[in-house]
N, C-alpha and C. Protein backbone atom coordinates (compact mmCIF):
# COMPACT_ATOMS: atom_id res chain seq x y z
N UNK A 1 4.67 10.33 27.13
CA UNK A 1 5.50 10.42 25.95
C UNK A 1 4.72 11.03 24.78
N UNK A 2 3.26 11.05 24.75
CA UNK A 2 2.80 11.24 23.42
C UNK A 2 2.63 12.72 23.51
N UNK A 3 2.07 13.49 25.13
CA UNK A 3 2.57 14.56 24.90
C UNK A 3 3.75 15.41 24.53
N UNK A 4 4.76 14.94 25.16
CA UNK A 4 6.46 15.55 24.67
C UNK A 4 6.30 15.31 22.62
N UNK A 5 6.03 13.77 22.30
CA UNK A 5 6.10 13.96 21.34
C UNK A 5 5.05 14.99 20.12
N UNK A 6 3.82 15.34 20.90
CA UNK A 6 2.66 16.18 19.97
C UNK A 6 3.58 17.41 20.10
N UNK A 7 3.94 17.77 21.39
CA UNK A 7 4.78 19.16 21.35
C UNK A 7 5.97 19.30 20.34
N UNK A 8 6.75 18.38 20.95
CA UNK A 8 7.86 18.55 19.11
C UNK A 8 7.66 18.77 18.39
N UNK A 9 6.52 18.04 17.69
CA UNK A 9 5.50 17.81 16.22
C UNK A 9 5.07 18.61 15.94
N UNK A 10 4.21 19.53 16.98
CA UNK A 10 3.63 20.36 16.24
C UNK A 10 3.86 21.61 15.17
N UNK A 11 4.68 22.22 15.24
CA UNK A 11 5.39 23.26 14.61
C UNK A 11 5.69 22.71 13.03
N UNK A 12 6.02 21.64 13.01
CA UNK A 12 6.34 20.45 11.90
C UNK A 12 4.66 20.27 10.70
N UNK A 13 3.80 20.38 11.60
CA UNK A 13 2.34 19.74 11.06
C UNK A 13 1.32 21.37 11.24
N UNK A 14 2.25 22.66 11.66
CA UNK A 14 1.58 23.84 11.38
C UNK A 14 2.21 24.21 10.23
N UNK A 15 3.73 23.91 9.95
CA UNK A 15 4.52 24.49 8.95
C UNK A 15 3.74 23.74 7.73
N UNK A 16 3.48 22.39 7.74
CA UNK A 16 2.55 21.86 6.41
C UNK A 16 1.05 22.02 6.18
N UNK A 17 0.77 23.02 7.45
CA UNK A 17 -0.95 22.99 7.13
C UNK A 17 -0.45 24.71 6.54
N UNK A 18 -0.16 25.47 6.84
CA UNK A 18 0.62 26.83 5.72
C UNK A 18 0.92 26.25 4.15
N UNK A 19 1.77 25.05 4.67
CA UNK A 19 1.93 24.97 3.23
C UNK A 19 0.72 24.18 2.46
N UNK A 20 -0.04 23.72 3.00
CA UNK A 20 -1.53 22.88 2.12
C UNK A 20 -1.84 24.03 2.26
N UNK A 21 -2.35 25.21 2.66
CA UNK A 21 -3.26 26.36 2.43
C UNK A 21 -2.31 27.13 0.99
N UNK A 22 -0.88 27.19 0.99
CA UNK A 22 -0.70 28.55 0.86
C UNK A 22 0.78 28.09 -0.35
N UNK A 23 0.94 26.82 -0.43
CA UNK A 23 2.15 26.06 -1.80
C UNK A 23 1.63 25.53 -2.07
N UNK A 24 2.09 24.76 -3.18
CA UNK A 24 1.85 24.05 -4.33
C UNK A 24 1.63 22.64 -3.17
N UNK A 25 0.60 21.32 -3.81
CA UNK A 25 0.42 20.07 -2.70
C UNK A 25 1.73 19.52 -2.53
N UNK A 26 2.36 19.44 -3.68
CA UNK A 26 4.23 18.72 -3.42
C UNK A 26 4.52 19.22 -2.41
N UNK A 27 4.99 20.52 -2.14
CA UNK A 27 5.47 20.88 -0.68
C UNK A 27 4.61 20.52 0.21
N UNK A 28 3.11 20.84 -0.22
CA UNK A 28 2.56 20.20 1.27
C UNK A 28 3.14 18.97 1.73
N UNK A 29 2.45 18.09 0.54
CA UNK A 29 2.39 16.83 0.77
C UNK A 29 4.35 16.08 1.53
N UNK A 30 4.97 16.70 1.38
CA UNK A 30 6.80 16.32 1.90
C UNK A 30 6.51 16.98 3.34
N UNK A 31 6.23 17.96 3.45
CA UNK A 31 5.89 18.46 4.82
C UNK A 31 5.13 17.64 5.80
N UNK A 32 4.03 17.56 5.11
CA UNK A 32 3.27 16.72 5.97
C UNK A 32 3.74 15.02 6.10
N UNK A 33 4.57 14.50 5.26
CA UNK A 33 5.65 13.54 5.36
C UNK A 33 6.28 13.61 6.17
N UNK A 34 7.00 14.65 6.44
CA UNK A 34 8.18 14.97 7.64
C UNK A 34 7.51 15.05 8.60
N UNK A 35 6.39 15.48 8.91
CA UNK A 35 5.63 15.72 10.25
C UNK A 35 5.33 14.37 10.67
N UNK A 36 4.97 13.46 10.07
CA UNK A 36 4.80 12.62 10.28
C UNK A 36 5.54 11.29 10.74
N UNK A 37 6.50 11.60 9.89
CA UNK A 37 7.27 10.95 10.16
C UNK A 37 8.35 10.96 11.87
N UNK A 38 8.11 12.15 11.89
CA UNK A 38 8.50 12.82 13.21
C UNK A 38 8.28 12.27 14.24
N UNK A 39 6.79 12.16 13.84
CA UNK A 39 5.88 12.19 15.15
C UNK A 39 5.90 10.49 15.21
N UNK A 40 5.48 9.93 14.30
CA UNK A 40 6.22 8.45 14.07
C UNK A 40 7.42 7.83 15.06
N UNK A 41 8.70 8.77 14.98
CA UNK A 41 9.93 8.42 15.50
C UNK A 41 9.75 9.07 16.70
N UNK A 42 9.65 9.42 17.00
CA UNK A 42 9.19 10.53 18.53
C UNK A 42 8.46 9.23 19.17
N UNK A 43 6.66 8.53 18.34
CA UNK A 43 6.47 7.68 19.63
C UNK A 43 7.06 6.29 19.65
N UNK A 44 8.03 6.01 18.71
CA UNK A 44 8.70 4.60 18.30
C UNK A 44 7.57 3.37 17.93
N UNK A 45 6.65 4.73 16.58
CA UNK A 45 6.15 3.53 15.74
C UNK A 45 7.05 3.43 14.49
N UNK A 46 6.81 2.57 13.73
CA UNK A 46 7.55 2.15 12.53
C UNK A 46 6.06 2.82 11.42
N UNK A 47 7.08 3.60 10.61
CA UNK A 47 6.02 4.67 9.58
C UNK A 47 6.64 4.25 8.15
N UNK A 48 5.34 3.87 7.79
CA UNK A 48 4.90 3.43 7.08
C UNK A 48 4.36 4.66 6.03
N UNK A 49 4.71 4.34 4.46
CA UNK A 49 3.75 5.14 3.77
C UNK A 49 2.17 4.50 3.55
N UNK A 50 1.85 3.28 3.63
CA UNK A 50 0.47 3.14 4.21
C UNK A 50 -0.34 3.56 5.26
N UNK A 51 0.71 3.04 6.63
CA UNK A 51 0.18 3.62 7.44
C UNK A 51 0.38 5.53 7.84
N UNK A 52 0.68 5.75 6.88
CA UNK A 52 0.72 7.59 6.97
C UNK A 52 -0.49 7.54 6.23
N UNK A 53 -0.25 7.39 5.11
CA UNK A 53 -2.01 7.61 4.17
C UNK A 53 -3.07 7.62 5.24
N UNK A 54 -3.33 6.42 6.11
CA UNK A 54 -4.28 5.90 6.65
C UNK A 54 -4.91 7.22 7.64
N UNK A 55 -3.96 8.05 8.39
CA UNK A 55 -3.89 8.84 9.17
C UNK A 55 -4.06 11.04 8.60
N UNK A 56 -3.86 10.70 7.38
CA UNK A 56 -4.23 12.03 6.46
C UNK A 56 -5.25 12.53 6.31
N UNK A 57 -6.48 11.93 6.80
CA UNK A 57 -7.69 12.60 6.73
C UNK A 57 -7.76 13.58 8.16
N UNK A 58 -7.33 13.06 9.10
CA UNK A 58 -7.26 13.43 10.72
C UNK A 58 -6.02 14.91 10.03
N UNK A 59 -5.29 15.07 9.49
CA UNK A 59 -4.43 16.17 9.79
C UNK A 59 -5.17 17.35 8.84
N UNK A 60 -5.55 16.87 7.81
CA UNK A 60 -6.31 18.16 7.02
C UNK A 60 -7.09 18.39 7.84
N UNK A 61 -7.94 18.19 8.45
CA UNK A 61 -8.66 19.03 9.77
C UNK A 61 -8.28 19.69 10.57
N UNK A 62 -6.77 19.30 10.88
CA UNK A 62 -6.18 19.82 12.05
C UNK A 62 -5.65 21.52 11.02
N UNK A 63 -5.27 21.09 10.28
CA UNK A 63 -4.78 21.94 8.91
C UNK A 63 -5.65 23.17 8.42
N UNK A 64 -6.94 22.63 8.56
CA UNK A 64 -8.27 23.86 8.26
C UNK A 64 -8.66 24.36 9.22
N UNK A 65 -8.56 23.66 10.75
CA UNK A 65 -8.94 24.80 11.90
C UNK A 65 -7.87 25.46 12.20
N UNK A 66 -6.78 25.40 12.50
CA UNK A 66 -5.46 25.96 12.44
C UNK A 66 -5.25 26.89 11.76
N UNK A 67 -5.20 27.01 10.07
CA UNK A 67 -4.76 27.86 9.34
C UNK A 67 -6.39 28.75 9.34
N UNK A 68 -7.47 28.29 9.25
CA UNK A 68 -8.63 29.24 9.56
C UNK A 68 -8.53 30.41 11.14
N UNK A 69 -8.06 29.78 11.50
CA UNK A 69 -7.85 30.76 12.78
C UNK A 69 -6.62 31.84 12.23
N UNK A 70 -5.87 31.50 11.47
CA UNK A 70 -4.88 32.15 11.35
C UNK A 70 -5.08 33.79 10.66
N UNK A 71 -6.30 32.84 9.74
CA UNK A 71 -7.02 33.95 8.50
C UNK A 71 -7.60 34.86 9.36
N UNK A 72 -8.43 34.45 10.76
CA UNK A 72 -9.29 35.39 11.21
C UNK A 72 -8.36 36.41 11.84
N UNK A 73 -7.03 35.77 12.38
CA UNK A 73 -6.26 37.05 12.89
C UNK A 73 -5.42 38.06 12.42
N UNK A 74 -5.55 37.34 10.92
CA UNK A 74 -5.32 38.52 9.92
C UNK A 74 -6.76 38.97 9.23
N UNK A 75 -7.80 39.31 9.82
CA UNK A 75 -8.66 39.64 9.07
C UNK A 75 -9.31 39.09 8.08
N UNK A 76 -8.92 38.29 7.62
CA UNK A 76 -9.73 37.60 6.48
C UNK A 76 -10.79 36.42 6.67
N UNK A 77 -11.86 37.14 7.49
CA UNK A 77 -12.92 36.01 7.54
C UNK A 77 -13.40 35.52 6.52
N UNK A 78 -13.67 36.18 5.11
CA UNK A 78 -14.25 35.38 4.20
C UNK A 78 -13.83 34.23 3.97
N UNK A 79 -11.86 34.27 3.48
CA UNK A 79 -11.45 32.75 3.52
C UNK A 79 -11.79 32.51 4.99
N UNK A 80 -11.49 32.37 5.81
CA UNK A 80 -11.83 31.47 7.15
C UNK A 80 -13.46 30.92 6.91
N UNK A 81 -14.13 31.41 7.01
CA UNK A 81 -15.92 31.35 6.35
C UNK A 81 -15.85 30.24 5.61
N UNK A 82 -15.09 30.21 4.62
CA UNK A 82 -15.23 29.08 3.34
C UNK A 82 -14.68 28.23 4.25
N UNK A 83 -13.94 28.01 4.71
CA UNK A 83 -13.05 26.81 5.44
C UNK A 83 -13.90 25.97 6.59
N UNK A 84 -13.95 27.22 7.13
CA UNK A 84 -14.76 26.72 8.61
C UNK A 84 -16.27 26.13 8.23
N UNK A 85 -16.85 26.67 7.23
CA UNK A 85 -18.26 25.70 6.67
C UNK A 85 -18.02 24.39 5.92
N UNK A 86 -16.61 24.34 5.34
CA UNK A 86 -16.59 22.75 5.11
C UNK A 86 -16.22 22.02 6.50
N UNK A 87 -15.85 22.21 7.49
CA UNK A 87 -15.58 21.63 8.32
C UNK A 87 -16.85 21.41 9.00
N UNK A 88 -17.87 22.34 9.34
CA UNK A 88 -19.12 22.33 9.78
C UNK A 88 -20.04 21.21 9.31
N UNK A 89 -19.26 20.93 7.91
CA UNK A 89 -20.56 19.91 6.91
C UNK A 89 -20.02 18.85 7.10
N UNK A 90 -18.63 18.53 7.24
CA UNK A 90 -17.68 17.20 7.73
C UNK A 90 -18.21 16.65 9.47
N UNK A 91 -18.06 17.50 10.07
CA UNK A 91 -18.66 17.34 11.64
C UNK A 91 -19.74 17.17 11.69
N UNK A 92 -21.01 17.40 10.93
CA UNK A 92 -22.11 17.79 11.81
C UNK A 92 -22.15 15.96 11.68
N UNK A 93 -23.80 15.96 12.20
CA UNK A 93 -24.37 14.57 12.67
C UNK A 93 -23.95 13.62 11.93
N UNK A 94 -24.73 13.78 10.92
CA UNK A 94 -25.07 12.61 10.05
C UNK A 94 -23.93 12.28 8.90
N UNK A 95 -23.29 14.09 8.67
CA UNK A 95 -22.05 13.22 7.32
C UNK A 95 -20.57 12.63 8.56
N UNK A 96 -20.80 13.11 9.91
CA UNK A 96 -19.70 12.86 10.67
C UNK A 96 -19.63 11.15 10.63
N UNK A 97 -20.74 10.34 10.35
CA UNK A 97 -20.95 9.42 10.51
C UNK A 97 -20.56 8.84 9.23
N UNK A 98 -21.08 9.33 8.07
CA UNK A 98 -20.91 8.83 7.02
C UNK A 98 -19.70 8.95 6.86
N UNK A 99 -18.31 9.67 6.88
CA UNK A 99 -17.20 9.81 6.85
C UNK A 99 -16.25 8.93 8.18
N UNK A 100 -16.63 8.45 8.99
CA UNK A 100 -16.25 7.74 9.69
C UNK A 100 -15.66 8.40 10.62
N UNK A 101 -15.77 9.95 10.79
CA UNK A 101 -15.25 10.80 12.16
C UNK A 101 -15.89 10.31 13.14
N UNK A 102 -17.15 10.25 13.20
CA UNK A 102 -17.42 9.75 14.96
C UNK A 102 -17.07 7.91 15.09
N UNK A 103 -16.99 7.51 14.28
CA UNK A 103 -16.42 6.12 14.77
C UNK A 103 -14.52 6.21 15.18
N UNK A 104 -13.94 7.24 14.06
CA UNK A 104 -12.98 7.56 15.13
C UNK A 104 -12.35 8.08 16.74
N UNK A 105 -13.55 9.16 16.43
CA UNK A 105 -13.19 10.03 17.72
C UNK A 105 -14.57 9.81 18.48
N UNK A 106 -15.42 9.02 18.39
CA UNK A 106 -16.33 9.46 19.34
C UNK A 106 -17.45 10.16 19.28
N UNK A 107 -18.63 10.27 19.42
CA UNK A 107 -19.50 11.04 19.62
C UNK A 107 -19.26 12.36 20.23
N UNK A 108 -18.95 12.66 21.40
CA UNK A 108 -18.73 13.22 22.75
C UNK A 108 -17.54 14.60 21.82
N UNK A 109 -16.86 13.84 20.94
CA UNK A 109 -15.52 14.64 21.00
C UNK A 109 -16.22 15.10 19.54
N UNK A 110 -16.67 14.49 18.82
CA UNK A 110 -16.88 14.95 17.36
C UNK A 110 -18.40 16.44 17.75
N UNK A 111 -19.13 16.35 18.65
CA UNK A 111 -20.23 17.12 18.98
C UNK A 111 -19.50 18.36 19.49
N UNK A 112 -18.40 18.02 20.37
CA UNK A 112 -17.59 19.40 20.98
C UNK A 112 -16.96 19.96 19.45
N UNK A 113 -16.22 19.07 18.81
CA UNK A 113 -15.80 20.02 17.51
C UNK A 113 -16.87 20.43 16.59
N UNK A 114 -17.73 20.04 16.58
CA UNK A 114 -19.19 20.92 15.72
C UNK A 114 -19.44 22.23 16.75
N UNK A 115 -19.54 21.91 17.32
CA UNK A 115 -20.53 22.99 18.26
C UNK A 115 -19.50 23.92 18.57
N UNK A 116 -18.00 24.09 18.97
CA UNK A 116 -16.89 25.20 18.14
C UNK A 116 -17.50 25.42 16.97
N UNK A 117 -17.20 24.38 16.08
CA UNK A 117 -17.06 25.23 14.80
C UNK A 117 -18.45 26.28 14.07
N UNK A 118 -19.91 25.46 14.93
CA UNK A 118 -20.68 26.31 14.57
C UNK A 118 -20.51 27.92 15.31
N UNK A 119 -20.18 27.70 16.61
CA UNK A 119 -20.46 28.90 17.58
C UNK A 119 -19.38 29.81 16.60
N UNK A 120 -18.21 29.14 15.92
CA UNK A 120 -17.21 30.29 15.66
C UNK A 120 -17.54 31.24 14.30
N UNK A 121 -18.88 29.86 13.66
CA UNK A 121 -19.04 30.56 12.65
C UNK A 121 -20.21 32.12 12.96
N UNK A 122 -20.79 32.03 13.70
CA UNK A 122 -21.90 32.66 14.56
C UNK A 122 -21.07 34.17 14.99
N UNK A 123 -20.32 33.91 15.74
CA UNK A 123 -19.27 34.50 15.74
C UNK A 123 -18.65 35.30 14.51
N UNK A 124 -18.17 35.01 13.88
CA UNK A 124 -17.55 35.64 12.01
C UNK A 124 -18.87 36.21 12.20
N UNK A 125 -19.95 36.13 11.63
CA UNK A 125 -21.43 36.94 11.58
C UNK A 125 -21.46 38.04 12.15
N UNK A 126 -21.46 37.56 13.28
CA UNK A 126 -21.48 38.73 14.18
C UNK A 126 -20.75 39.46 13.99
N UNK A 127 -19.44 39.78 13.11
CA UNK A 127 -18.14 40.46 13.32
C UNK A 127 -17.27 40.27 14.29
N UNK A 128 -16.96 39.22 15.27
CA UNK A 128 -16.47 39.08 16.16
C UNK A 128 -15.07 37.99 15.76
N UNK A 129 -14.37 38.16 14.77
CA UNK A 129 -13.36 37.42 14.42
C UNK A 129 -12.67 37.07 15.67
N UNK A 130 -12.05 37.94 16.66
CA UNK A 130 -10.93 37.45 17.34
C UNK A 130 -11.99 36.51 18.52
N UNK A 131 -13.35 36.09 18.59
CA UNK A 131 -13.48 35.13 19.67
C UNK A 131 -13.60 34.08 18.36
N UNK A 132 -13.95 34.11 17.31
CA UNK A 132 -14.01 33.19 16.80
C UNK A 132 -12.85 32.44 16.18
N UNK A 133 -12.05 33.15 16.11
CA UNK A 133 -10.47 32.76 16.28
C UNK A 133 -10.04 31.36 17.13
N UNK A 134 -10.40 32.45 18.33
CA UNK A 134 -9.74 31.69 19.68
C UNK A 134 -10.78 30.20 19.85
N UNK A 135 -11.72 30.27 19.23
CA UNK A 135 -13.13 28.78 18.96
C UNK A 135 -12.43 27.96 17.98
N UNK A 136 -11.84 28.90 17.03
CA UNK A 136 -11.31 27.75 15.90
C UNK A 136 -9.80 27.20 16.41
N UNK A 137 -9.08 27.85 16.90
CA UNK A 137 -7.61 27.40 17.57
C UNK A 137 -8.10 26.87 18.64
N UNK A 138 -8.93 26.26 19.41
CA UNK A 138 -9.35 25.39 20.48
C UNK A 138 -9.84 24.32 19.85
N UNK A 139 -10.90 24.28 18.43
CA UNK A 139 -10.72 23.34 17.70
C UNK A 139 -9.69 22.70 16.89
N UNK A 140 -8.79 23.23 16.73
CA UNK A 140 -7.64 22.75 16.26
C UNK A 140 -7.13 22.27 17.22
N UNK A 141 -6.76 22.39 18.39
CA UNK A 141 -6.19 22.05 19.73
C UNK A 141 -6.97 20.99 19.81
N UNK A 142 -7.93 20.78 19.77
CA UNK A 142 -8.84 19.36 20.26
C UNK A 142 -8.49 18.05 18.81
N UNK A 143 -8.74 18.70 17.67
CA UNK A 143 -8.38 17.45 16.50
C UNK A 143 -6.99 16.91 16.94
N UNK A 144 -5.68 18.43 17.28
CA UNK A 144 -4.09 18.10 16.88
C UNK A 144 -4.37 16.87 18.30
N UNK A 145 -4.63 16.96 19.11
CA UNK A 145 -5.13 15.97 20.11
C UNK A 145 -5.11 14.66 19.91
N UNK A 146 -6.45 14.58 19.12
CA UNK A 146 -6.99 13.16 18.67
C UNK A 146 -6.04 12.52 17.72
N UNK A 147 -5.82 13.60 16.59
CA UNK A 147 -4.98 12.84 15.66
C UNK A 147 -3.44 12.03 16.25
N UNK A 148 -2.82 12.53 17.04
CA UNK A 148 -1.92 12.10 17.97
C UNK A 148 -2.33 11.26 18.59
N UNK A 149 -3.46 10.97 19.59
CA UNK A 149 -3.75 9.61 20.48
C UNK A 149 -4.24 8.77 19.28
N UNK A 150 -4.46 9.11 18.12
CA UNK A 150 -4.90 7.68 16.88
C UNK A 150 -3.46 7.57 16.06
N UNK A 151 -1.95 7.81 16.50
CA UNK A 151 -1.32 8.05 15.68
C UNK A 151 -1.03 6.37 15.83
N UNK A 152 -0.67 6.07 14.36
CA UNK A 152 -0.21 4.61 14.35
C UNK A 152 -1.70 3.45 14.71
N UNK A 153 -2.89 3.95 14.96
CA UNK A 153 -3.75 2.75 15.34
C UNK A 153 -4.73 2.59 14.42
């Protein structure tokens, strides 16, 4: 079920990571309400505006590898660059810890999303946007993941 329901969802929680990149936060922020809420009724939890707060740190990630990939396939690595290095400084070891990502997701899973996000930045360097693309939309594929198996817990 949680797959059928991430698949529904998703389109819902790409349309609000566009809009956190690219409107005003009000629209984000209703978007990413509705997504949530979605995904909420989809796995028959009871949603909560607490328990949505609780779960908002997990989607702006999903939100910055997503829409960063998007930048690279329109060319614009510089924004992607800026994006993808705050994510690099959120993941790596020690602030992953201090922010409480690897007590969410794990060691195992938080090291696979660093080590994308560094290789993709390596990648941009190199001039190689479209593999680093396809590094950052596999990292997004791995958070939209997690954030879904932690939805509601």
């Amino acid at each position: 079920m949680r797959n059928d329901c991430a698949i529904e969802s998703r389109p819902l929680f790409e349309e609000a990571a566009l809009s956190h990149h690219e409107a005003d936060p009000g629209v984000a922020g209703g978007k990413l309400g509705n997504a949530l809420t979605s995904l909420h009724r989809c796995l028959g939890i009871s949603s909560t505006p607490d328990a949505a707060l609780e779960e908002v740190e997990r989607w702006f990630s999903f939100f910055d590898w997503w829409y960063a990939a998007k930048l690279l396939e329109k060319g614009d690595a510089t924004r992607a660059w800026s994006i993808i290095m705050d994510l690099a400084e959120s993941f790596g070891l020690q602030r992953s810890i201090e922010l409480g990502i690897e007590a969410d997701y794990g060691v195992v899973q938080v090291k696979e999303l660093y080590d994308k996000t560094m290789t993709a930045l390596e990648h941009i360097q190199s001039g190689r946007n479209v593999e680093a693309s396809s590094l950052v939309l596999e990292a997004a594929d791995i958070q939209y993941r997690l954030a879904v198996e932690r939805t509601g817990s």
